[in-house]
Protein backbone atom coordinates (compact mmCIF):
# COMPACT_ATOMS: atom_id res chain seq x y z
CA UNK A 1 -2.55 -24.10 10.06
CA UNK A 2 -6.28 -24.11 10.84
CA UNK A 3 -8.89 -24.83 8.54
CA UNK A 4 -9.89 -21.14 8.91
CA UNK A 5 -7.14 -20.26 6.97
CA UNK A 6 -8.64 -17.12 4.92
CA UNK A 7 -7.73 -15.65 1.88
CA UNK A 8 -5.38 -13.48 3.39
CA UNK A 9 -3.71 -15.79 5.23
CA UNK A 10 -3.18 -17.48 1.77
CA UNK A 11 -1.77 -14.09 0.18
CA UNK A 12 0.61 -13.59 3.72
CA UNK A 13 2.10 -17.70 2.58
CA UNK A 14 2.53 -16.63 -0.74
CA UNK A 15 4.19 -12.78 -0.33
CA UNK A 16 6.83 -14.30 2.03
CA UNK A 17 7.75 -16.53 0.13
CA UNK A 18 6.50 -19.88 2.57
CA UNK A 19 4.50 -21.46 -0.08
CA UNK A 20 4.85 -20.74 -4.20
CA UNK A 21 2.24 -23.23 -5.72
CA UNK A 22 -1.15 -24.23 -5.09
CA UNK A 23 0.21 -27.71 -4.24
CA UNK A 24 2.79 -25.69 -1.16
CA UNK A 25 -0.44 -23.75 -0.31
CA UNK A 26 -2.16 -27.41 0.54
CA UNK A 27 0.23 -28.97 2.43
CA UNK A 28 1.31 -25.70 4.39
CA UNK A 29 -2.40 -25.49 5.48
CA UNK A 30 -4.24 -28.65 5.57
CA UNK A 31 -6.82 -26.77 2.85
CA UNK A 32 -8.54 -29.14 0.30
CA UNK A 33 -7.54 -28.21 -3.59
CA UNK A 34 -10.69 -26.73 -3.43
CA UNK A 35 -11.09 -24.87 -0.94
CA UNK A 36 -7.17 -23.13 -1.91
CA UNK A 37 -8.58 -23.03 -5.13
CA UNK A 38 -11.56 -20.66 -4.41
CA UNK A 39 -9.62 -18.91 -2.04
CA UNK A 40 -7.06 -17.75 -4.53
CA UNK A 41 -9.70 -17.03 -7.16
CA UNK A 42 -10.47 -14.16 -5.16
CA UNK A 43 -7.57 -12.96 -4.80
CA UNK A 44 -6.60 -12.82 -8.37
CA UNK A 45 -9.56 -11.26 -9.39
CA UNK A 46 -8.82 -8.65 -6.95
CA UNK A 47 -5.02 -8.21 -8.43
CA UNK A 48 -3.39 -9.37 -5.22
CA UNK A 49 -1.74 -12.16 -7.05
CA UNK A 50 -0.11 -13.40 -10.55
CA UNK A 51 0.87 -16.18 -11.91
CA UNK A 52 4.39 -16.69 -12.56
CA UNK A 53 6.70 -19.07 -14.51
CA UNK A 54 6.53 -22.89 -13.92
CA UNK A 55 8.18 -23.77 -10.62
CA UNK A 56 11.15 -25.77 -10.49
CA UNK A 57 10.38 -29.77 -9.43
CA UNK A 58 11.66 -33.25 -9.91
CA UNK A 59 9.92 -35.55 -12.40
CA UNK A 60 7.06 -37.21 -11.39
CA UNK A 61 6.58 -41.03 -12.64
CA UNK A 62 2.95 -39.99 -12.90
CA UNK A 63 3.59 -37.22 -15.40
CA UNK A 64 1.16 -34.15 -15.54
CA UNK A 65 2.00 -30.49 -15.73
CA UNK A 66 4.54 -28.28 -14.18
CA UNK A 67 3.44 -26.35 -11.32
CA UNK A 68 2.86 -22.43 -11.61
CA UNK A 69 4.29 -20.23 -9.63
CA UNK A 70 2.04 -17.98 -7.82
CA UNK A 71 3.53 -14.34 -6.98
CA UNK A 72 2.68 -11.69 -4.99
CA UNK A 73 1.47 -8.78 -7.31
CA UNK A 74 3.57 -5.55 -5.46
CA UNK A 75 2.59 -3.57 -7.77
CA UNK A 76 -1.21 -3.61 -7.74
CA UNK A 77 -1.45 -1.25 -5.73
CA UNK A 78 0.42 2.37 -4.82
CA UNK A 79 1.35 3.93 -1.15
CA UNK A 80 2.10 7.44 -0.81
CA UNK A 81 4.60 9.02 1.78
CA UNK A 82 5.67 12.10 2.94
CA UNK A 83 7.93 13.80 5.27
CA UNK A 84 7.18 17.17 6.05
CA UNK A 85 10.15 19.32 7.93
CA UNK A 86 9.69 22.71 8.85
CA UNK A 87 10.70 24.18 5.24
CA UNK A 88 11.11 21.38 2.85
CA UNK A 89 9.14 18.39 2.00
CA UNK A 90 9.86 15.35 0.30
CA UNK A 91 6.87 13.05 -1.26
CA UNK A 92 6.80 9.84 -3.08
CA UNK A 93 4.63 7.42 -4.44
CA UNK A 94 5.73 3.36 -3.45
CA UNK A 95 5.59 -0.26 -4.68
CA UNK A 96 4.06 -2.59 -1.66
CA UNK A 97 7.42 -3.83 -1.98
CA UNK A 98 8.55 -0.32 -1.46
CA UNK A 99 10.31 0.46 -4.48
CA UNK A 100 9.99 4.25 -5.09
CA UNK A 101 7.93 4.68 -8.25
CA UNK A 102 8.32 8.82 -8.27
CA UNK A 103 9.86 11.29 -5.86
CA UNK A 104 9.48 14.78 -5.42
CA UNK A 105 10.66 17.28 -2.78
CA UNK A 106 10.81 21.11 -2.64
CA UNK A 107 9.80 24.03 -0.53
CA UNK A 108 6.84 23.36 2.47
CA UNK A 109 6.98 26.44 5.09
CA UNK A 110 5.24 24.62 7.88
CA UNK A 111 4.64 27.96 9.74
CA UNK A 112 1.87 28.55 6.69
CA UNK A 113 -0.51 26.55 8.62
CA UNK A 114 -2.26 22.75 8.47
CA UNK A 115 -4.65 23.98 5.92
CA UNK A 116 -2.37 25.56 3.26
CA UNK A 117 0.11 23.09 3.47
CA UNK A 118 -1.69 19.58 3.60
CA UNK A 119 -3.79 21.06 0.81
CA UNK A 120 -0.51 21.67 -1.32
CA UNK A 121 1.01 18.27 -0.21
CA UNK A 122 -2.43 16.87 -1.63
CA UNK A 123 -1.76 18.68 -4.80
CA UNK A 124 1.70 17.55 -4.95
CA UNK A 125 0.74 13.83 -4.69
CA UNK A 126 -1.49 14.45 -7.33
CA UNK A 127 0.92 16.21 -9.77
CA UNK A 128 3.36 13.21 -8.78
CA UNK A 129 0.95 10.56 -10.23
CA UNK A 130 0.09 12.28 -12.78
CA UNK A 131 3.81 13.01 -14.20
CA UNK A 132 4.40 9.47 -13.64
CA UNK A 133 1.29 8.23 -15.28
CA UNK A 134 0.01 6.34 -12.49
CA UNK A 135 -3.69 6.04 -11.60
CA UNK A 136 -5.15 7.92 -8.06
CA UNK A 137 -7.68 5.17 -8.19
CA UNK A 138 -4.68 2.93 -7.25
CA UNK A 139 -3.14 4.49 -4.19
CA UNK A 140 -4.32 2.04 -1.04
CA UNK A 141 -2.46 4.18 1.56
CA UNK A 142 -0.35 7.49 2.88
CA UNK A 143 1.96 7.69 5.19
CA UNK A 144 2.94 11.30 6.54
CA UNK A 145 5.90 11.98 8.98
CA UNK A 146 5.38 15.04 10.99
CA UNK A 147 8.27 17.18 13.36
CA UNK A 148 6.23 16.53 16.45
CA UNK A 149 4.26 13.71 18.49
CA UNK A 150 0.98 12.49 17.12
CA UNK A 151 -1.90 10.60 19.24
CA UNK A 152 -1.93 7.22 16.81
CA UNK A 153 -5.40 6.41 18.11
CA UNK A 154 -6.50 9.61 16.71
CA UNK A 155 -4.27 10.79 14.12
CA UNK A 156 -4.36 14.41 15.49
CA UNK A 157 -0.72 16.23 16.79
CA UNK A 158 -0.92 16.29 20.62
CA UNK A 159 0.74 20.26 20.88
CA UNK A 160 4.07 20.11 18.69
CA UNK A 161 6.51 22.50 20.26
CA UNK A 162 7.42 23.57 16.50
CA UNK A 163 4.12 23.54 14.74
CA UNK A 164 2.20 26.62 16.49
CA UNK A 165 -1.57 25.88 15.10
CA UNK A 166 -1.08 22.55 14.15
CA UNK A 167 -2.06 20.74 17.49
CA UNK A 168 -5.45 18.34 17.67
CA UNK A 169 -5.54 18.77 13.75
CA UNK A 170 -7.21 16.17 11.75
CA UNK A 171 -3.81 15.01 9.27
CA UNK A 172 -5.13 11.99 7.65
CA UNK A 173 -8.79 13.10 7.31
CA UNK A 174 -7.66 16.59 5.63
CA UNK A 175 -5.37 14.79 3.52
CA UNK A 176 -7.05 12.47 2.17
CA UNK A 177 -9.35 15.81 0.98
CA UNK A 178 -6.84 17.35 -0.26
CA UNK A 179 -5.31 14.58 -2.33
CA UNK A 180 -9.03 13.18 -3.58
CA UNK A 181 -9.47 17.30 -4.22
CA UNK A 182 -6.56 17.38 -6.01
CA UNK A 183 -6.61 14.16 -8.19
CA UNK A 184 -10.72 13.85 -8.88
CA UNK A 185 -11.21 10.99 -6.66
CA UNK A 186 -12.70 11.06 -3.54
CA UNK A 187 -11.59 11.33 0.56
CA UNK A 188 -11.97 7.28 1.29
CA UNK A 189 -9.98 4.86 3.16
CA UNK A 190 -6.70 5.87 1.61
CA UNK A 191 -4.91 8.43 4.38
């Protein structure tokens, strides 16, 4: 690997599972101890990573301590899903491993407009969290699946045969409203 390796290159090596320890983390990139070092400093102050248990190796004549394990921390952080059908809707909130944390599905006429019903999915997110106990401040993402095509580059439906109303509608931008409205926070990055 380069010696541009960032951070996140450094947090990819250590979620898949192609380097555990500091020591895998310098010979898988060429990185100095302190350079790795510094680089993973930042990432556990930003809750990224953990440590874990001492890692398995044979015993060195030279003595010294066991290796730590360094893991990925899949649970710093919360992703929110939905899939909205034309009456029903089913919502969860997900590990970035994507273990479902909490579920909930019920009643979502579609036909009630964008408005009305991303503003109640909002709400529903919210009420999910909050049954669960886990924080809004947490959630780094939503994903929403629609019943008709959506322009990726804009996040807007491009005229769904079944959604009358709903084409060239902002979905992430009102939904991320709707769920900051919902659970105190505010509209940011999240949707």
């Amino acid at each position: 690997m380069a010696q541009q390796t960032s951070a996140g290159d450094l947090l990819q090596l250590v979620r898949t599972g192609s380097a555990t320890t500091r020591g895998d983390l310098q010979r898988v990139t060429g990185l100095s101890r302190a350079t790795v070092g510094q680089r993973l400093d930042r990432l556990f102050r930003a809750g990224w990573l953990r440590e874990g248990e001492a890692a398995p190796s044979a015993p060195s004549p030279q003595g010294g301590r066991p290796s730590v394990r360094l893991e990925f921390d899949d649970r710093h952080a919360i992703v929110l899903a939905a899939d909205l059908e034309t009456r029903h809707c089913r919502a969860a909130a997900l590990s970035l491993a994507g273990d479902v944390l909490a579920e909930s599905s019920g009643p979502l006429l579609l036909s009630d407009g964008p408005e009305p019903v991303l503003g109640a999915l909002g709400a529903r997110f919210a009420r999910l969290l909050r049954d669960e106990g886990l924080a809004p401040a947490s959630v780094c993402g939503i994903g929403l699946a629609v019943p008709g095509p959506v322009d990726s580059a804009s996040g807007t439906l491009v005229d769904p045969p079944i959604m009358p109303g709903w084409g060239g509608f902002d979905l992430s931008g009102r939904l991320a409203r709707a769920f900051a409205e919902a659970s105190g926070g505010t509209a940011g990055g999240g949707a």
